[in-house]
C-alpha atoms as a PDB file:
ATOM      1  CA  UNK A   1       0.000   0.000   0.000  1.00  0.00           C
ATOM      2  CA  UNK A   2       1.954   2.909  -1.726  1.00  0.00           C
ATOM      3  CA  UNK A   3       0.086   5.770  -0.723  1.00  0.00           C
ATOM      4  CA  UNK A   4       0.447   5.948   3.026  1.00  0.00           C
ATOM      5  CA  UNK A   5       2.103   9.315   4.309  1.00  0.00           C
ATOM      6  CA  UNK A   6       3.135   9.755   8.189  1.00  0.00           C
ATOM      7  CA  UNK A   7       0.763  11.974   8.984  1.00  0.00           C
ATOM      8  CA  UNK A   8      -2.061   9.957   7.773  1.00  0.00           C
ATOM      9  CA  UNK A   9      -0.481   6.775   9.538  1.00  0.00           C
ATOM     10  CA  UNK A  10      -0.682   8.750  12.639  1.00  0.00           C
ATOM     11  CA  UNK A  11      -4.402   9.409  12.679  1.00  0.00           C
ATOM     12  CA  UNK A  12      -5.341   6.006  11.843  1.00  0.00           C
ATOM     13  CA  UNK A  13      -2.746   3.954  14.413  1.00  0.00           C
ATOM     14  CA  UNK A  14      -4.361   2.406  17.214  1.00  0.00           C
ATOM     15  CA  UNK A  15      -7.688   2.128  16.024  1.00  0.00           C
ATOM     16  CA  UNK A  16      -9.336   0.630  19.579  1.00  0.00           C
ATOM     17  CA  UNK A  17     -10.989  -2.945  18.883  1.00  0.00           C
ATOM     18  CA  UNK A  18     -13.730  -2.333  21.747  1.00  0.00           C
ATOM     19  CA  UNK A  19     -14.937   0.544  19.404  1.00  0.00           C
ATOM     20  CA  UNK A  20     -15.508  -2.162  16.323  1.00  0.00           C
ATOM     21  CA  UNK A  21     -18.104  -4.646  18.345  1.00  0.00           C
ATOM     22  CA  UNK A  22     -21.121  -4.557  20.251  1.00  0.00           C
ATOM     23  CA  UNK A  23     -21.083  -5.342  23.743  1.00  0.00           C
ATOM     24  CA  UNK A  24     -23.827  -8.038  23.206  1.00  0.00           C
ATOM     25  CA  UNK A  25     -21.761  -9.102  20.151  1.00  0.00           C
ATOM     26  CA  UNK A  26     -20.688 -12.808  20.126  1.00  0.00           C
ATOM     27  CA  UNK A  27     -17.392 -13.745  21.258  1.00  0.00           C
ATOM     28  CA  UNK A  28     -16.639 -14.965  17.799  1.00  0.00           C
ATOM     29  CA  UNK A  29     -17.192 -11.195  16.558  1.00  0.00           C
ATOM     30  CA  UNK A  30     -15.130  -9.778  19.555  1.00  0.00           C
ATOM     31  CA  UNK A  31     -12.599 -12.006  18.200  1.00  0.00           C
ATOM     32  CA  UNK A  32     -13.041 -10.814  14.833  1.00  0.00           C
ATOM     33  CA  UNK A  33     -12.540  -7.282  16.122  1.00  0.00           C
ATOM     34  CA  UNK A  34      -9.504  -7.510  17.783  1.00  0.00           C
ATOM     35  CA  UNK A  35      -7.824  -9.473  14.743  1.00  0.00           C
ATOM     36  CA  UNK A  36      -9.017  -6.619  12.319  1.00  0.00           C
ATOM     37  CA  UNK A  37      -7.756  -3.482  14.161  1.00  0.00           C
ATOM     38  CA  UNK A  38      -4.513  -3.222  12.870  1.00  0.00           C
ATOM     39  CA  UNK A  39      -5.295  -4.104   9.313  1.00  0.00           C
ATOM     40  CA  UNK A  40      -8.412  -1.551   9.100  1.00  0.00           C
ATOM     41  CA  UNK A  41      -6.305   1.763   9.990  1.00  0.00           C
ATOM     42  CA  UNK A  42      -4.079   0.745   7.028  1.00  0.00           C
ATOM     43  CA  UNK A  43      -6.634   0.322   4.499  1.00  0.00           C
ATOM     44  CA  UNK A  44      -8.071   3.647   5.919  1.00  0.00           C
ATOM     45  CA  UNK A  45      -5.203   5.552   5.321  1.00  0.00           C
ATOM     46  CA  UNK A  46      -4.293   3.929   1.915  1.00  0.00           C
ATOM     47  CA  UNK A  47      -8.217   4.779   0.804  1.00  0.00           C
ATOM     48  CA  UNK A  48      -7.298   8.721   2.018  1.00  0.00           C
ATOM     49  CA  UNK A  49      -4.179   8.561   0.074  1.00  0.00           C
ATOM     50  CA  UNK A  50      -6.259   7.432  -3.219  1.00  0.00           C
ATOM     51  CA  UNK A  51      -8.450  10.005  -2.680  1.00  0.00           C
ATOM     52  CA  UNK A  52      -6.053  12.673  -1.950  1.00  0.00           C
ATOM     53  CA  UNK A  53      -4.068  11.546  -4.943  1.00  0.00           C
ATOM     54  CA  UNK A  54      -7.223  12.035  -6.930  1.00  0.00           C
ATOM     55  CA  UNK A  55      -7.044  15.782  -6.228  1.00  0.00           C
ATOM     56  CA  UNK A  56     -10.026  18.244  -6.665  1.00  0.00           C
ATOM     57  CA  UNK A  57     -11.305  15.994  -9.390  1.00  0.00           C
ATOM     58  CA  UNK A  58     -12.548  13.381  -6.770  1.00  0.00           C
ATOM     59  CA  UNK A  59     -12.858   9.780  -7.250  1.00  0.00           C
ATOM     60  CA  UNK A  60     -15.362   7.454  -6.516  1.00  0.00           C
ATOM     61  CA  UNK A  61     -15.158   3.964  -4.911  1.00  0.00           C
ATOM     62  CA  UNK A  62     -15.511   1.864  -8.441  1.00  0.00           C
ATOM     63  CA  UNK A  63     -12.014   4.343  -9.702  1.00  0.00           C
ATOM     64  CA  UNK A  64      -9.932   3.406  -6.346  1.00  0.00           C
ATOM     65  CA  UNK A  65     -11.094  -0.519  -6.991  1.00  0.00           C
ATOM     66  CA  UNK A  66      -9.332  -0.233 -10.719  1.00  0.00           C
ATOM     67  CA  UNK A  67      -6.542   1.770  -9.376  1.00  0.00           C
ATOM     68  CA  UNK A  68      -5.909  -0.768  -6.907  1.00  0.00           C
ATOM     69  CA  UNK A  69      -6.858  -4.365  -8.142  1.00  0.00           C
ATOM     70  CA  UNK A  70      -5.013  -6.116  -5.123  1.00  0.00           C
ATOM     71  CA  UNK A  71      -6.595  -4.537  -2.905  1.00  0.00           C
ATOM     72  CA  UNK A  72     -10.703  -5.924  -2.257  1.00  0.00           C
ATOM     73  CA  UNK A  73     -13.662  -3.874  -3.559  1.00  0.00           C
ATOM     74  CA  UNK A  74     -15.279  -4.900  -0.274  1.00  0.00           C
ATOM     75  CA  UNK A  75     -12.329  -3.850   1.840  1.00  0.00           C
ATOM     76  CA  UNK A  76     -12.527  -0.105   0.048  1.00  0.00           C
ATOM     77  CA  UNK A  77     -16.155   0.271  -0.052  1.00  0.00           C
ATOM     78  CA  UNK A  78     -16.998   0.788   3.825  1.00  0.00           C
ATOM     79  CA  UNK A  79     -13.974   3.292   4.686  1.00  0.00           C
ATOM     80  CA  UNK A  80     -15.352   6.086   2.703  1.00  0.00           C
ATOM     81  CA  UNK A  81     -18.019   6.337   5.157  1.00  0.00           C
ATOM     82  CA  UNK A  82     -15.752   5.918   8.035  1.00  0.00           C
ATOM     83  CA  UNK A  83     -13.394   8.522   6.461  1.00  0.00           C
ATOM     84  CA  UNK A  84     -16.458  10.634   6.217  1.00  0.00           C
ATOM     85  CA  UNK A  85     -17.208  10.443   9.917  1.00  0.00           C
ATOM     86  CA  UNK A  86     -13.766  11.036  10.802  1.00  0.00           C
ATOM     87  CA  UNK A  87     -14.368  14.541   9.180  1.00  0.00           C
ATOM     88  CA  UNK A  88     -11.454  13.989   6.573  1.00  0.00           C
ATOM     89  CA  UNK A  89     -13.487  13.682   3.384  1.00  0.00           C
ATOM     90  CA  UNK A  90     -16.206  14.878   1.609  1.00  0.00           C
ATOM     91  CA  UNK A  91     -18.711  14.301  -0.285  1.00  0.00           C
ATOM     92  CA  UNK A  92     -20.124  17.255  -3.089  1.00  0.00           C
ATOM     93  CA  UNK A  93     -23.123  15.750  -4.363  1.00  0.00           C
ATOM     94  CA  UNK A  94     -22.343  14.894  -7.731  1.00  0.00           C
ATOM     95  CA  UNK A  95     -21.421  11.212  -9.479  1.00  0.00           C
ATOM     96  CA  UNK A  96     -19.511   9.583 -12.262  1.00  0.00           C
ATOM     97  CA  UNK A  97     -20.314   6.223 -13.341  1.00  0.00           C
ATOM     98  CA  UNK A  98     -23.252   6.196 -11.348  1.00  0.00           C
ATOM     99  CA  UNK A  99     -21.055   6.630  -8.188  1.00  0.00           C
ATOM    100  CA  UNK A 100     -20.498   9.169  -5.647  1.00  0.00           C
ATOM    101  CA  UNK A 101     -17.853  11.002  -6.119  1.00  0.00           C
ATOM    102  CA  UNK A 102     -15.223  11.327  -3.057  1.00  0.00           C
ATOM    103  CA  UNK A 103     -12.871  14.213  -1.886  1.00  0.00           C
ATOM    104  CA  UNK A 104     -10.386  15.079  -0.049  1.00  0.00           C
ATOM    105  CA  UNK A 105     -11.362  17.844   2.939  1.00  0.00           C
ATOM    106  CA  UNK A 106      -8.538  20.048   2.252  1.00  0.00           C
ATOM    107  CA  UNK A 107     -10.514  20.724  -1.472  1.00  0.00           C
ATOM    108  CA  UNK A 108     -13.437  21.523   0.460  1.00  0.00           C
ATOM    109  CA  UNK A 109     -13.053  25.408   0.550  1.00  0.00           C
ATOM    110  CA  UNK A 110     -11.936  25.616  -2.998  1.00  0.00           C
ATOM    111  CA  UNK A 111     -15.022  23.648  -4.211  1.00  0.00           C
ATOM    112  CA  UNK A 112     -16.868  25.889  -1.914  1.00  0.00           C
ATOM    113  CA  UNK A 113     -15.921  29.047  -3.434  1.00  0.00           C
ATOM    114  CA  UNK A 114     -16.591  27.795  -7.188  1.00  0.00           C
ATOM    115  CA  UNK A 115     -19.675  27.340  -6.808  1.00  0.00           C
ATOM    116  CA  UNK A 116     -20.495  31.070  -5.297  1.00  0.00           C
END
C-alpha cells in the first residue's frame, strides 16, 4: 500500500478494537474485532491517500477498486463512510459512473468558493 504518508499513519494507528463490536456481540465477533484493528487503519489511510491523490477531481469507490486491483472492492467500499465520519473527506453531491464522487477535505473550501 503505496500511498500511506506519516501523517495519515498517525491518525489512523491504534484504532481501539472495543470501538468495532457490540457489547452483546458474540465472542466470535469480539474475536473478529480484535484481529481486524490493525489491518483496518491501514486500508483507511491507503483509501485517504487514493483520494487525496485524486485531487479536486474526486474519485469514486468503483475508480480506487481499478486503481488498486489487489486490494478488495469490499475492503474499500466501507472506509469512505468511516473517512467521512472522521471529518477527513467529503462528499459534493455529484457522481460519475453512477457513483459518488469522493474528496479530499482540504478541497473543500476551494469547491466551496466555485460554486459562489
Amino acid at each position: 500500500m503505496k500511498h500511506i504518508n506519516m501523517k495519515q499513519q498517525n491518525l489512523f494507528e491504534n484504532i481501539e478494537p472495543h470501538k468495532l463490536h457490540r457489547k452483546n456481540d458474540p465472542q466470535t465477533s469480539r474475536e473478529a474485532a480484535y484481529s481486524v484493528s490493525n489491518s483496518l487503519g491501514k486500508t483507511r489511510s491507503f483509501v485517504l491517500g487514493l483520494i487525496e491523490e485524486a485531487g479536486d477531481k474526486g474519485i469514486t469507490v468503483k475508480e480506487m477498486s481499478k486503481k488498486s486491483p489487489d486490494v478488495c472492492y469490499t475492503a474499500l467500499s466501507p472506509r469512505p463512510a468511516e473517512l467521512e465520519r472522521l471529518n477527513v473527506i467529503f462528499y459534493k453531491g455529484d457522481k460519475r459512473d453512477g457513483s459518488r464522487v469522493i474528496r479530499h477535505i482540504k478541497y473543500k473550501e476551494s469547491i466551496s468558493n466555485e460554486t459562489n
